[in-house]
PDB file of N, CA and C in Angstrom:
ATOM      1  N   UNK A   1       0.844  -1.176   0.000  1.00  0.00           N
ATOM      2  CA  UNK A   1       0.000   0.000   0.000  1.00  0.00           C
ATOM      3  C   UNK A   1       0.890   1.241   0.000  1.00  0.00           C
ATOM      4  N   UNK A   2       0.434   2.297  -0.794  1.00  0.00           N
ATOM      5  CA  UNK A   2       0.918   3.288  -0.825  1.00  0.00           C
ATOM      6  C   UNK A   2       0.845   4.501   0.588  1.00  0.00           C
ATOM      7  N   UNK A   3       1.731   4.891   0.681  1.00  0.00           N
ATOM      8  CA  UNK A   3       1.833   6.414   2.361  1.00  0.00           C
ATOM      9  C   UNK A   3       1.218   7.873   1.306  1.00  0.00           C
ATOM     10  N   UNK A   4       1.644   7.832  -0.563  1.00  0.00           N
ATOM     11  CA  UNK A   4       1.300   9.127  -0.905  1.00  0.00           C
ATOM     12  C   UNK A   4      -0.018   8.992  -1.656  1.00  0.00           C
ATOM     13  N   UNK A   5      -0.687   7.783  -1.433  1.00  0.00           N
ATOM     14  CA  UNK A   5      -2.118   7.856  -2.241  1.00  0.00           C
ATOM     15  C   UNK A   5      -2.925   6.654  -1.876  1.00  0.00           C
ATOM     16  N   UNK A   6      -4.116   7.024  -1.921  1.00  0.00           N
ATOM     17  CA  UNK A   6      -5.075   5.602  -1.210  1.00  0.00           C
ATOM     18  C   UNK A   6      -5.118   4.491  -1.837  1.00  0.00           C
ATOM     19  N   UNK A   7      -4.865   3.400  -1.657  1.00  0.00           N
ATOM     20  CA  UNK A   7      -4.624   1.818  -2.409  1.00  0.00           C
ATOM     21  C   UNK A   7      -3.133   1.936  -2.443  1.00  0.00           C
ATOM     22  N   UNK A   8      -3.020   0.234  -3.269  1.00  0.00           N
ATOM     23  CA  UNK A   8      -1.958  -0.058  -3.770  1.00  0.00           C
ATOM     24  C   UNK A   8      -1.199   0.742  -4.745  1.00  0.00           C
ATOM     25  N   UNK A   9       0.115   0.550  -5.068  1.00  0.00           N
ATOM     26  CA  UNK A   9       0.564   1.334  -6.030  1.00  0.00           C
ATOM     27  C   UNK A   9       0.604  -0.187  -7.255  1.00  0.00           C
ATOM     28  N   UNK A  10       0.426   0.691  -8.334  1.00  0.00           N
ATOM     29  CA  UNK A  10      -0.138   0.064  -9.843  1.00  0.00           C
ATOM     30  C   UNK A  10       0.795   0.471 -10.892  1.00  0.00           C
ATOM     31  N   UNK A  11       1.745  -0.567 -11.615  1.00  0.00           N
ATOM     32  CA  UNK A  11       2.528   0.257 -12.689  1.00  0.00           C
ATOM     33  C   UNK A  11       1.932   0.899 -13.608  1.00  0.00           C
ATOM     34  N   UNK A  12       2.198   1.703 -14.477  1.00  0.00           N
ATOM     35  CA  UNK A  12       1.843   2.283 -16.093  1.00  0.00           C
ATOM     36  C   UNK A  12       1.030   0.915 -16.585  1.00  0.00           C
ATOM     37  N   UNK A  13       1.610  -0.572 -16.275  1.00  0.00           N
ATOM     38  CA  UNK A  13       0.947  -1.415 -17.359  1.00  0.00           C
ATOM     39  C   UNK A  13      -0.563  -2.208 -16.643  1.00  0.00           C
ATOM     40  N   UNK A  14      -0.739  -1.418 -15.627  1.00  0.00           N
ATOM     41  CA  UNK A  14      -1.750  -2.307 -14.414  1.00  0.00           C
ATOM     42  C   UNK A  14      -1.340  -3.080 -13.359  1.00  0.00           C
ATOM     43  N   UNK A  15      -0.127  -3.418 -13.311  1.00  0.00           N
ATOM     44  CA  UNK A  15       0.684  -4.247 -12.163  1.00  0.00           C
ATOM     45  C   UNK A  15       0.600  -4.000 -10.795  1.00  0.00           C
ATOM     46  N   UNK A  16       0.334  -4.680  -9.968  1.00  0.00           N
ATOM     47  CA  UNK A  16       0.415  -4.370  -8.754  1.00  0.00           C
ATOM     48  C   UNK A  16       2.086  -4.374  -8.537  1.00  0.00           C
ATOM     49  N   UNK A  17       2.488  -3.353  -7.778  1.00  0.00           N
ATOM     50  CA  UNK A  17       4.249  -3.116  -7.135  1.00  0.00           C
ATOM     51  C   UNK A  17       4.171  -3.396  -5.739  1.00  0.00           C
ATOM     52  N   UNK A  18       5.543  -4.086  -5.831  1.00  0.00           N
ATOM     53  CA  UNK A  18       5.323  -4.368  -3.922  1.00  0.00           C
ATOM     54  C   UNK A  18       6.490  -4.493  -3.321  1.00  0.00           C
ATOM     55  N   UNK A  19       7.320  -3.711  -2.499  1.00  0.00           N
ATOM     56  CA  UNK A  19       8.261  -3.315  -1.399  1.00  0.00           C
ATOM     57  C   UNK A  19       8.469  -4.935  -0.551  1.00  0.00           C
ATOM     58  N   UNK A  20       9.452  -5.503  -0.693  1.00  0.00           N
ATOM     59  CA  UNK A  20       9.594  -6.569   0.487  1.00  0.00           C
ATOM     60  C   UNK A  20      10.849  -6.392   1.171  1.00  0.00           C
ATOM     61  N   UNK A  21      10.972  -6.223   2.303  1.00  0.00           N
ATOM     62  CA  UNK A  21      12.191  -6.065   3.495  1.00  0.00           C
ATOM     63  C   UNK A  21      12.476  -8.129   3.648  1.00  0.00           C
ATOM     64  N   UNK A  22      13.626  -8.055   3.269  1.00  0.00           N
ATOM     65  CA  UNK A  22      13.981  -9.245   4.056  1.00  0.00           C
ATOM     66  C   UNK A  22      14.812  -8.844   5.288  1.00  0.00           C
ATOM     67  N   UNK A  23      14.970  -9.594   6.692  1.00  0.00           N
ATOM     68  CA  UNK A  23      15.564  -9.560   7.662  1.00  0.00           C
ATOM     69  C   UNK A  23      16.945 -10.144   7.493  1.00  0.00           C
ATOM     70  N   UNK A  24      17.176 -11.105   6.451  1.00  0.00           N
ATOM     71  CA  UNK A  24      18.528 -12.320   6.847  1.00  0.00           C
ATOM     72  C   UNK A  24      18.458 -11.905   4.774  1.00  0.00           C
ATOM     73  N   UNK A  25      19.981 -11.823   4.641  1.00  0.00           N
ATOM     74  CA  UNK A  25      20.610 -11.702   3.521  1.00  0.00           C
ATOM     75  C   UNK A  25      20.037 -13.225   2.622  1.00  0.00           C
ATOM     76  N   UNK A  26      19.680 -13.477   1.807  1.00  0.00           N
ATOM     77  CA  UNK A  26      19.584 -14.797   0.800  1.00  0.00           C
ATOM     78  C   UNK A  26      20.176 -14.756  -0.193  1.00  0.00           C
ATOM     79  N   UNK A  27      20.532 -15.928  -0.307  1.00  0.00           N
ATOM     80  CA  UNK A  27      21.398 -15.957  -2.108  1.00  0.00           C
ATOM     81  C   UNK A  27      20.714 -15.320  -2.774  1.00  0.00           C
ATOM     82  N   UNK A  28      21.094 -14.295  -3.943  1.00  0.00           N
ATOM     83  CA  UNK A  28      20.252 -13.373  -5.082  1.00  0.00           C
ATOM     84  C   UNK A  28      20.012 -14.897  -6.065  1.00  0.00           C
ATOM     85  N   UNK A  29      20.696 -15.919  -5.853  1.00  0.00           N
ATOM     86  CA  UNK A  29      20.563 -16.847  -7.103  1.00  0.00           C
ATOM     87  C   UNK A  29      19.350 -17.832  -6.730  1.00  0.00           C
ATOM     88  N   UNK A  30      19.221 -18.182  -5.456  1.00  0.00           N
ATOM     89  CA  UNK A  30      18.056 -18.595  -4.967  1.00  0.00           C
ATOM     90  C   UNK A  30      16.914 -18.056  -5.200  1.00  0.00           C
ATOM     91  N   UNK A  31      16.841 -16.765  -4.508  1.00  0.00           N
ATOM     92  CA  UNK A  31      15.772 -15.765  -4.389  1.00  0.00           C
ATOM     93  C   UNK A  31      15.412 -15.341  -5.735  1.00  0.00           C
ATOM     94  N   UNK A  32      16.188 -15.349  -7.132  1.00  0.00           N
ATOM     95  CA  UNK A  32      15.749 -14.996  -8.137  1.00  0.00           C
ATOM     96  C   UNK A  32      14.591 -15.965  -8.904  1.00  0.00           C
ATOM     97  N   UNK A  33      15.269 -17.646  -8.319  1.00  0.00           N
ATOM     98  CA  UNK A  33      14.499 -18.401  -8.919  1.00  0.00           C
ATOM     99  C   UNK A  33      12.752 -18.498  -8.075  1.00  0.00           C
ATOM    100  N   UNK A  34      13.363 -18.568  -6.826  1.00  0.00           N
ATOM    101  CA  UNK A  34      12.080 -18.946  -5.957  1.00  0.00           C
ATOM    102  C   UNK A  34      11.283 -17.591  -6.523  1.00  0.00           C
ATOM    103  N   UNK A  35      11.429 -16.407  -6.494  1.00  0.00           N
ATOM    104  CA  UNK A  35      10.319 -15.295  -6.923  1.00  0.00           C
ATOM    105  C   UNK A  35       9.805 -15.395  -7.960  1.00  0.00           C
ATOM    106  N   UNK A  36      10.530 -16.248  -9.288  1.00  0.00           N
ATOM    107  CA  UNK A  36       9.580 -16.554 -10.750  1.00  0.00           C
ATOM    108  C   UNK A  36       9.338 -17.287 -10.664  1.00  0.00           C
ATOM    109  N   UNK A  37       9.331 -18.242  -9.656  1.00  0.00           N
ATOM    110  CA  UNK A  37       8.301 -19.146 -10.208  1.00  0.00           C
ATOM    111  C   UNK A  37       7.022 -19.410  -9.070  1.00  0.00           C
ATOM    112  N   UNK A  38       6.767 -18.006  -8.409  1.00  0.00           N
ATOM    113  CA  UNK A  38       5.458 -17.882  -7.971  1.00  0.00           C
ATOM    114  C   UNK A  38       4.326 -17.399  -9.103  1.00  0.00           C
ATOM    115  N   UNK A  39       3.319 -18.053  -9.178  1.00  0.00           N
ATOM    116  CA  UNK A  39       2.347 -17.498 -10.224  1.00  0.00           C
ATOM    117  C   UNK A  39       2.220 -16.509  -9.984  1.00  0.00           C
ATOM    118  N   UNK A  40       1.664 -16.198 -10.846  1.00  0.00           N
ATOM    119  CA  UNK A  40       1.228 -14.827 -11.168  1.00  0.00           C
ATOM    120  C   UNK A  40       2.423 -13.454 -11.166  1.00  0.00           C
ATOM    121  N   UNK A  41       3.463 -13.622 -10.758  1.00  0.00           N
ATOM    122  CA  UNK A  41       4.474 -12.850 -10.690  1.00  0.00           C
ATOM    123  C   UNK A  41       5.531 -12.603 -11.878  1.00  0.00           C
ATOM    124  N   UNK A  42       5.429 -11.220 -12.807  1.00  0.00           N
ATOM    125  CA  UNK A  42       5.738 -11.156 -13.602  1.00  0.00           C
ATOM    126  C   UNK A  42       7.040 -11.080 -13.874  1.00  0.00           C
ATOM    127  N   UNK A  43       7.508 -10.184 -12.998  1.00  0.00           N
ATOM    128  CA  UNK A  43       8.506 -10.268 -12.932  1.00  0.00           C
ATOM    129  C   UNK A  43       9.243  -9.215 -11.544  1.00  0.00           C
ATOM    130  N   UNK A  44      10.671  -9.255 -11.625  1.00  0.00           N
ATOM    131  CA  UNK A  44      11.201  -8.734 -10.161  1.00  0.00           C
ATOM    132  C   UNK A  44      12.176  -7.770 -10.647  1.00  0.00           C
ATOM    133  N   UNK A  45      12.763  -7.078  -9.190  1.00  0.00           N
ATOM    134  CA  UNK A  45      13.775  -5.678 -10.368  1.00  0.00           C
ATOM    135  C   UNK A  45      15.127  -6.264  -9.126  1.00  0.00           C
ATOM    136  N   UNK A  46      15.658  -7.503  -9.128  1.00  0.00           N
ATOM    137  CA  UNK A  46      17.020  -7.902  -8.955  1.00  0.00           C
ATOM    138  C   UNK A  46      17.944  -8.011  -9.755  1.00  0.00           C
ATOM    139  N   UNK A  47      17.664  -7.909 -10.846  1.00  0.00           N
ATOM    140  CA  UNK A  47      18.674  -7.584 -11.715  1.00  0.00           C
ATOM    141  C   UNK A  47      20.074  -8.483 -11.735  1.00  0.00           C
ATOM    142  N   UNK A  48      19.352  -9.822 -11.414  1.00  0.00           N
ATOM    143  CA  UNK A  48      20.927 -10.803 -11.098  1.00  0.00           C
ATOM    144  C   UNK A  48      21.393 -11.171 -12.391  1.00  0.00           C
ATOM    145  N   UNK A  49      22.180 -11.250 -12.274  1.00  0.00           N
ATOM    146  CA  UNK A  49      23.187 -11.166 -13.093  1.00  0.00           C
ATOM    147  C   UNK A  49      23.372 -10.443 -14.442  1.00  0.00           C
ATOM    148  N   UNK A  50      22.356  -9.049 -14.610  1.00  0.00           N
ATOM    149  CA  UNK A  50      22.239  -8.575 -15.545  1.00  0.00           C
ATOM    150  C   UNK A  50      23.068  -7.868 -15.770  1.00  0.00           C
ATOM    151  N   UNK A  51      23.454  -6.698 -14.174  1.00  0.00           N
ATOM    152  CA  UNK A  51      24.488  -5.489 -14.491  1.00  0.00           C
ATOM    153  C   UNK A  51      26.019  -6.132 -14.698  1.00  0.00           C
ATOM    154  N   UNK A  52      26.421  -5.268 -15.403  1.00  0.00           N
ATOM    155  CA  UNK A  52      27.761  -5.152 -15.877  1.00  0.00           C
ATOM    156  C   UNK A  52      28.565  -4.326 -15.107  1.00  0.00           C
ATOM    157  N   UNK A  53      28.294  -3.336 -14.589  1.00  0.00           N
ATOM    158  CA  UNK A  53      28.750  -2.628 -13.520  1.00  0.00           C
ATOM    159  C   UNK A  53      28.411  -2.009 -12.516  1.00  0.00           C
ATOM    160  N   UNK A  54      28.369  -1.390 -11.403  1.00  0.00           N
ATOM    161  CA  UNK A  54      27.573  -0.716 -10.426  1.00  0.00           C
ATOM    162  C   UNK A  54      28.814   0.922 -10.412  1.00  0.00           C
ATOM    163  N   UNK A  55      28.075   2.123 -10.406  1.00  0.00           N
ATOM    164  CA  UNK A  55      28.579   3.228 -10.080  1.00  0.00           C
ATOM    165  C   UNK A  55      28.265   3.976  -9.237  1.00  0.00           C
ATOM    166  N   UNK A  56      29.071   4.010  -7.772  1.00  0.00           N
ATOM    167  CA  UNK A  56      28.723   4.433  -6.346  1.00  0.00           C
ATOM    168  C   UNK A  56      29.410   5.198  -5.916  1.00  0.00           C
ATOM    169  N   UNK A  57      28.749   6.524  -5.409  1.00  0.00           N
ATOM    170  CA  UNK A  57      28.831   7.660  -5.319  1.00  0.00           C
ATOM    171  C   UNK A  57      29.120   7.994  -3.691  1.00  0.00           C
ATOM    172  N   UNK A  58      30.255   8.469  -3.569  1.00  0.00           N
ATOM    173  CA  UNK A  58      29.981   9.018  -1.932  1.00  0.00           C
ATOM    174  C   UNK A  58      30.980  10.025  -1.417  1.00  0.00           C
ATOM    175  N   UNK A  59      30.923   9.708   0.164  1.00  0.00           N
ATOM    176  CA  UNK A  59      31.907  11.161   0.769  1.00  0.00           C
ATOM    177  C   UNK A  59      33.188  10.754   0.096  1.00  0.00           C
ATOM    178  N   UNK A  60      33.948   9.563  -0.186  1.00  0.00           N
ATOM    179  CA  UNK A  60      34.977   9.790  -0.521  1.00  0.00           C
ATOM    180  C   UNK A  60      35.103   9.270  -2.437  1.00  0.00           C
ATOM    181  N   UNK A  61      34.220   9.993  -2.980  1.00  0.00           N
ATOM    182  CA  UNK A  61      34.345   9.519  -4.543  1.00  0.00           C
ATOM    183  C   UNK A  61      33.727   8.674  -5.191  1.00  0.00           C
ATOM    184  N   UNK A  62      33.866   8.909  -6.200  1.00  0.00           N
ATOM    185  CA  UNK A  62      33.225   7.708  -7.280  1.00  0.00           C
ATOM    186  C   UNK A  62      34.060   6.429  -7.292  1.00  0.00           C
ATOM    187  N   UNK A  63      33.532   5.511  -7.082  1.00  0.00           N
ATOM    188  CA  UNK A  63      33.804   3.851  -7.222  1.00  0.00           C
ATOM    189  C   UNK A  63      32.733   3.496  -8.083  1.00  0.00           C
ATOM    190  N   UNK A  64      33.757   2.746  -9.359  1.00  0.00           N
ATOM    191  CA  UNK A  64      32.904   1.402 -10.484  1.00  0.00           C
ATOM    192  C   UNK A  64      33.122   0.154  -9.696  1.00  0.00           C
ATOM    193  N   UNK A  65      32.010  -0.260  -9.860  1.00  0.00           N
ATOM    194  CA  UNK A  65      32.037  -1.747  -9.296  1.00  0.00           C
ATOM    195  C   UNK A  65      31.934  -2.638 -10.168  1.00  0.00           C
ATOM    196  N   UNK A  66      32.982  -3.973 -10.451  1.00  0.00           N
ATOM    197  CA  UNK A  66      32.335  -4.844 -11.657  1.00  0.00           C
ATOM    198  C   UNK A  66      32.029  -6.209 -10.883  1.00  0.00           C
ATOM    199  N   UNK A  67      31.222  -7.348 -11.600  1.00  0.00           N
ATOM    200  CA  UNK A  67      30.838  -8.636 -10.885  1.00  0.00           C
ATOM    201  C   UNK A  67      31.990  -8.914 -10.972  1.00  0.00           C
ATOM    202  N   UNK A  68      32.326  -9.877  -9.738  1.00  0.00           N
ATOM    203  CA  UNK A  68      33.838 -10.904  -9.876  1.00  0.00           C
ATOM    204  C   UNK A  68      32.930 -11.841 -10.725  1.00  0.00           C
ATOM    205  N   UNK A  69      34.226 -12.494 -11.289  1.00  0.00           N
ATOM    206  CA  UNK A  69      34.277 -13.655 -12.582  1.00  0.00           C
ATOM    207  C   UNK A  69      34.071 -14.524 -12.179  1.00  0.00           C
ATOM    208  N   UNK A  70      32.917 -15.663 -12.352  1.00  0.00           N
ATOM    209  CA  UNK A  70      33.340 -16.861 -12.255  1.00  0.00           C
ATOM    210  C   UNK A  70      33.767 -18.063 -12.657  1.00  0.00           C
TER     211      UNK A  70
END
């Protein structure tokens, strides 16, 4: 449920969106599979193994991040 408008929040395409807090870290490789293959779930924004790099910004500078190789 949305805090800036009454109901759920709904993408551009009709989708219901939904915020989940995990407490305990899980494999992203686990958790990617177990979340598609709940019905009805279109899809998720983990992004495993998609990015090529991460670019992180802070008090002491810009850091590129790349996946280690396996």
């Amino acid at each position: 449920m949305s805090t800036q408008k009454d109901g759920a929040v709904i993408s551009d395409n009709g989708n219901f969106l939904a915020d989940i807090y995990f407490e305990n870290v899980i494999n992203p490789a686990i958790l990617n599979t177990v979340i598609k293959m709940i019905p009805g779930i279109v899809d998720h924004s983990l992004f495993y193994r998609l990015a090529t790099k991460a670019i992180v910004v802070g008090e002491h500078g810009i850091r590129v991040i790349y996946p280690v190789k396996h």
